[in-house]
C-alpha atoms as a PDB file:
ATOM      1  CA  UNK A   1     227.514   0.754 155.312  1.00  0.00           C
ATOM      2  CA  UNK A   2     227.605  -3.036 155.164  1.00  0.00           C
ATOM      3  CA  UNK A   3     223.639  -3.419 155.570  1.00  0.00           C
ATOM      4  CA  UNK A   4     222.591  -0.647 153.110  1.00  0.00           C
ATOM      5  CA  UNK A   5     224.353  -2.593 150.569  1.00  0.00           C
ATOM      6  CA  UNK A   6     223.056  -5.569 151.677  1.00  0.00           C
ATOM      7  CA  UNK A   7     226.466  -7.058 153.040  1.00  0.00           C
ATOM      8  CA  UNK A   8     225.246  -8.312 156.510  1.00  0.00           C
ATOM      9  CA  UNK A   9     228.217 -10.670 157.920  1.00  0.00           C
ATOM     10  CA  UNK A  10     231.186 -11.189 156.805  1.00  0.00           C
ATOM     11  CA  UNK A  11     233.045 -14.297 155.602  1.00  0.00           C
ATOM     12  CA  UNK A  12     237.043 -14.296 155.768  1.00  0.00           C
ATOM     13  CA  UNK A  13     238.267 -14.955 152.144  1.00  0.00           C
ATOM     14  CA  UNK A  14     241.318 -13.781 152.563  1.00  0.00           C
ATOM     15  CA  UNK A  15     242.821 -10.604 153.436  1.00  0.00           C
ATOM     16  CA  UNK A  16     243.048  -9.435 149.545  1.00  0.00           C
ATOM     17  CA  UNK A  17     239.482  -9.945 148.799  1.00  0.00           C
ATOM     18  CA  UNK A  18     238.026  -8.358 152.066  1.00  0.00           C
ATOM     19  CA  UNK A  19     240.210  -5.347 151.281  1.00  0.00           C
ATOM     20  CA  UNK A  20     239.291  -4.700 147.535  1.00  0.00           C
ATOM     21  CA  UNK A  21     235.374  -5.348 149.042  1.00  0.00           C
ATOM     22  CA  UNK A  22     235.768  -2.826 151.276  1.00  0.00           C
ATOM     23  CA  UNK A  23     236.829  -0.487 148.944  1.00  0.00           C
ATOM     24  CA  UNK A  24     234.131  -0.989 146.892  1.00  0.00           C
ATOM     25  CA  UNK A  25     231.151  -0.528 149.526  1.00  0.00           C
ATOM     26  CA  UNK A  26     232.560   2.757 150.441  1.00  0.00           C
ATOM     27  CA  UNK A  27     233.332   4.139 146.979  1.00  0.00           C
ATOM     28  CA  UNK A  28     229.716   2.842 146.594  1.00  0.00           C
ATOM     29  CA  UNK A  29     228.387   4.413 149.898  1.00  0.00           C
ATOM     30  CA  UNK A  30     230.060   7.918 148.766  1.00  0.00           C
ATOM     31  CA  UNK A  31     228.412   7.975 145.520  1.00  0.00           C
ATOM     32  CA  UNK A  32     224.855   7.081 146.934  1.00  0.00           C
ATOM     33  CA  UNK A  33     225.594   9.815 149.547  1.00  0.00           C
ATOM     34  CA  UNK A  34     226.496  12.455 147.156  1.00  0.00           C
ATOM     35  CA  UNK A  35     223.965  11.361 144.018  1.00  0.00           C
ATOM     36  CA  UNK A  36     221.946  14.666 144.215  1.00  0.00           C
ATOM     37  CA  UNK A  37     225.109  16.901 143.819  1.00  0.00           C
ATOM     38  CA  UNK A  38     226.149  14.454 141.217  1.00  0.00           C
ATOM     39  CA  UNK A  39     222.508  14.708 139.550  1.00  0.00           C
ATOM     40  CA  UNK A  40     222.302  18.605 139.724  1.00  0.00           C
ATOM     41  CA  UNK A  41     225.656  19.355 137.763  1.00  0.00           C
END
């Protein structure tokens, strides 16, 4: 998930930021996953 976005290594910013970044690359991984359902409704 982290190198299809282009998120290779990881830096520690704190545990706050790494969590909400997380969050984000798989909410973004499940909509790239599922764009051709999404595109044929």
């Amino acid at each position: 998930m982290k190198q299809q976005w282009g998120y290779q290594k990881a830096r520690l910013r704190g545990m706050a930021k790494n969590h909400c970044k997380v969050k984000v690359m798989a909410a973004l991984t499940n909509l790239y996953l599922a764009r051709h359902q999404l595109m044929a409704t």
